[in-house]
Protein backbone atom coordinates (compact mmCIF):
# COMPACT_ATOMS: atom_id res chain seq x y z
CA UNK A 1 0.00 0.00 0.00
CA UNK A 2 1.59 3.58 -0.90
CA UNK A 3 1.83 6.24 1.52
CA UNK A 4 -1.33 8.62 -0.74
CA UNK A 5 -3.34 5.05 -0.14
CA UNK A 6 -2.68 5.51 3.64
CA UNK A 7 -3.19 8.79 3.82
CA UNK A 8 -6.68 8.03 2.09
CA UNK A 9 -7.73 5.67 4.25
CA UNK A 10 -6.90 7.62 7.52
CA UNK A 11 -9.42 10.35 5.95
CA UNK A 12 -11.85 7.66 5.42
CA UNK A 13 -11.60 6.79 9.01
CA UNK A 14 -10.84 10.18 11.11
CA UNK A 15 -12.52 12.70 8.36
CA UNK A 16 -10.78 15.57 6.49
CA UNK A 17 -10.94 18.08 9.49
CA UNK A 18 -8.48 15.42 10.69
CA UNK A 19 -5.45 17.14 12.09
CA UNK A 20 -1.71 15.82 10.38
CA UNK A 21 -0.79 14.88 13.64
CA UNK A 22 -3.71 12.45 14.14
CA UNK A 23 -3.52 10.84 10.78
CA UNK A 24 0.48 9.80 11.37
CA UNK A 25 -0.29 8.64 14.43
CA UNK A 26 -3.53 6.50 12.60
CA UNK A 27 -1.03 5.24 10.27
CA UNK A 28 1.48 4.36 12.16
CA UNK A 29 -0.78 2.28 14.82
CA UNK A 30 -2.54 1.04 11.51
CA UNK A 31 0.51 0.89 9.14
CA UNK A 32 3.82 0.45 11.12
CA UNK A 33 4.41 3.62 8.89
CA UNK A 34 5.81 6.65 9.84
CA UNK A 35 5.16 9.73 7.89
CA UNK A 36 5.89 13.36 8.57
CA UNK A 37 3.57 15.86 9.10
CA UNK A 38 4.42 18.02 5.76
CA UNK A 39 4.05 14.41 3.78
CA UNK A 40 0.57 14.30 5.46
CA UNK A 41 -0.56 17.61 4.66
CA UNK A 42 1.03 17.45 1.18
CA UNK A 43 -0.96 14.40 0.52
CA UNK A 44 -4.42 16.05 1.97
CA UNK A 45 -4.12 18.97 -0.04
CA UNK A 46 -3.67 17.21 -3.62
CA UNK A 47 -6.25 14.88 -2.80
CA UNK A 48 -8.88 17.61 -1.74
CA UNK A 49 -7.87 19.36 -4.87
CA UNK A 50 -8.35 15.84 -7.21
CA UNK A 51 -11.70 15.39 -5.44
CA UNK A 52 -12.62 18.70 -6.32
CA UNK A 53 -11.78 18.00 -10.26
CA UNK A 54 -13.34 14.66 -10.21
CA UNK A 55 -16.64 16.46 -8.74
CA UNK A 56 -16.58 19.25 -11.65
CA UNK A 57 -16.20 16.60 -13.77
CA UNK A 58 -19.60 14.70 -12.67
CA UNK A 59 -21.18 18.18 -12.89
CA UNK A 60 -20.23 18.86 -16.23
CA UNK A 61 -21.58 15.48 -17.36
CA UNK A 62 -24.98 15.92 -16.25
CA UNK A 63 -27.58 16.53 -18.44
CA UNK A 64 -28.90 20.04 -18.78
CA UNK A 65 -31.82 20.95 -16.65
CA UNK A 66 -35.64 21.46 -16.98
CA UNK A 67 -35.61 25.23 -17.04
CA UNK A 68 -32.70 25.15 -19.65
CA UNK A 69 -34.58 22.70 -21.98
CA UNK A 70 -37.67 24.64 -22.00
CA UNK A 71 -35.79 27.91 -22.30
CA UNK A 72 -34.27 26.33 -25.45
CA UNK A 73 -37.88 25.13 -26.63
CA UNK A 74 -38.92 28.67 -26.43
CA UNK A 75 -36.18 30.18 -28.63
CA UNK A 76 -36.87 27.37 -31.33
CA UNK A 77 -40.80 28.34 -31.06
CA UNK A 78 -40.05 32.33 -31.10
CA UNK A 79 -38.07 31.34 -34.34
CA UNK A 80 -40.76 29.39 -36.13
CA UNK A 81 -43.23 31.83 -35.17
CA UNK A 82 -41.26 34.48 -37.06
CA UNK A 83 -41.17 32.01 -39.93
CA UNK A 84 -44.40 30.24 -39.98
CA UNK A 85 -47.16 33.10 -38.41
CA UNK A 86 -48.89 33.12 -35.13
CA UNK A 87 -51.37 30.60 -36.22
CA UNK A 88 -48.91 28.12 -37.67
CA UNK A 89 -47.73 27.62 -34.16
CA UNK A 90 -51.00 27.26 -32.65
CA UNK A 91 -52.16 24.71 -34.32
CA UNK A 92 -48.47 22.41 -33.86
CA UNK A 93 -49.09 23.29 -30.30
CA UNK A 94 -52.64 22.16 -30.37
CA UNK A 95 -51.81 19.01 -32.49
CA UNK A 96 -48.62 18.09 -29.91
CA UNK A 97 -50.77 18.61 -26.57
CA UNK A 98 -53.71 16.27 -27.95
C-alpha cells in the first residue's frame, strides 16, 4: 500500500478536518508507517484538490436541466413563429398537446 493510499484511508476513518498529527499517528498504529507531518498535509491537499476535479467533472456530465430545456424550446418556437405566423404555431401546439 503507498503512503497517498494511507493517507486516504486515515481520511476515510478520522474525516478531512483530521489534524496531520492524528492521521500519522492512525497510520502508524494502523501501518507500522511513519510519515511526517508536511508528507501528510502534502498528501491532503492534492487529494482535496483531485476530489474537487473529479466532482466538476460529474457536474459537467450531467444533463442540462428542466428550465434550460424549456428555455431552449422557447427560442426554437419564437423562431418558427417568425417564420411560420402566429397561427402556424397554434395549431403544432394544439396538435402536440392532444
Amino acid at each position: 500500500m503507498t503512503k497517498v493510499e494511507m493517507v486516504r484511508d486515515a481520511i476515510k476513518v478520522l474525516g478531512w478536518k483530521a489534524k496531520p498529527t492524528a492521521i500519522a499517528e492512525h497510520i502508524k498504529s494502523k501501518f507500522k508507517v511513519e510519515m511526517t507531518k508536511a508528507h501528510i498535509s502534502q498528501t491532503k491537499s492534492a487529494e482535496r484538490r483531485h476530489r474537487s476535479e473529479r466532482q466538476k467533472a460529474v457536474k459537467a456530465e450531467v444533463s442540462p436541466s428542466p428550465v434550460a430545456n424549456i428555455l431552449a424550446f422557447a427560442n426554437v418556437l419564437t423562431e418558427f413563429r417568425s417564420k411560420l405566423g402566429d397561427e402556424a404555431i397554434r395549431t403544432v401546439v394544439r396538435t402536440v398537446l392532444k
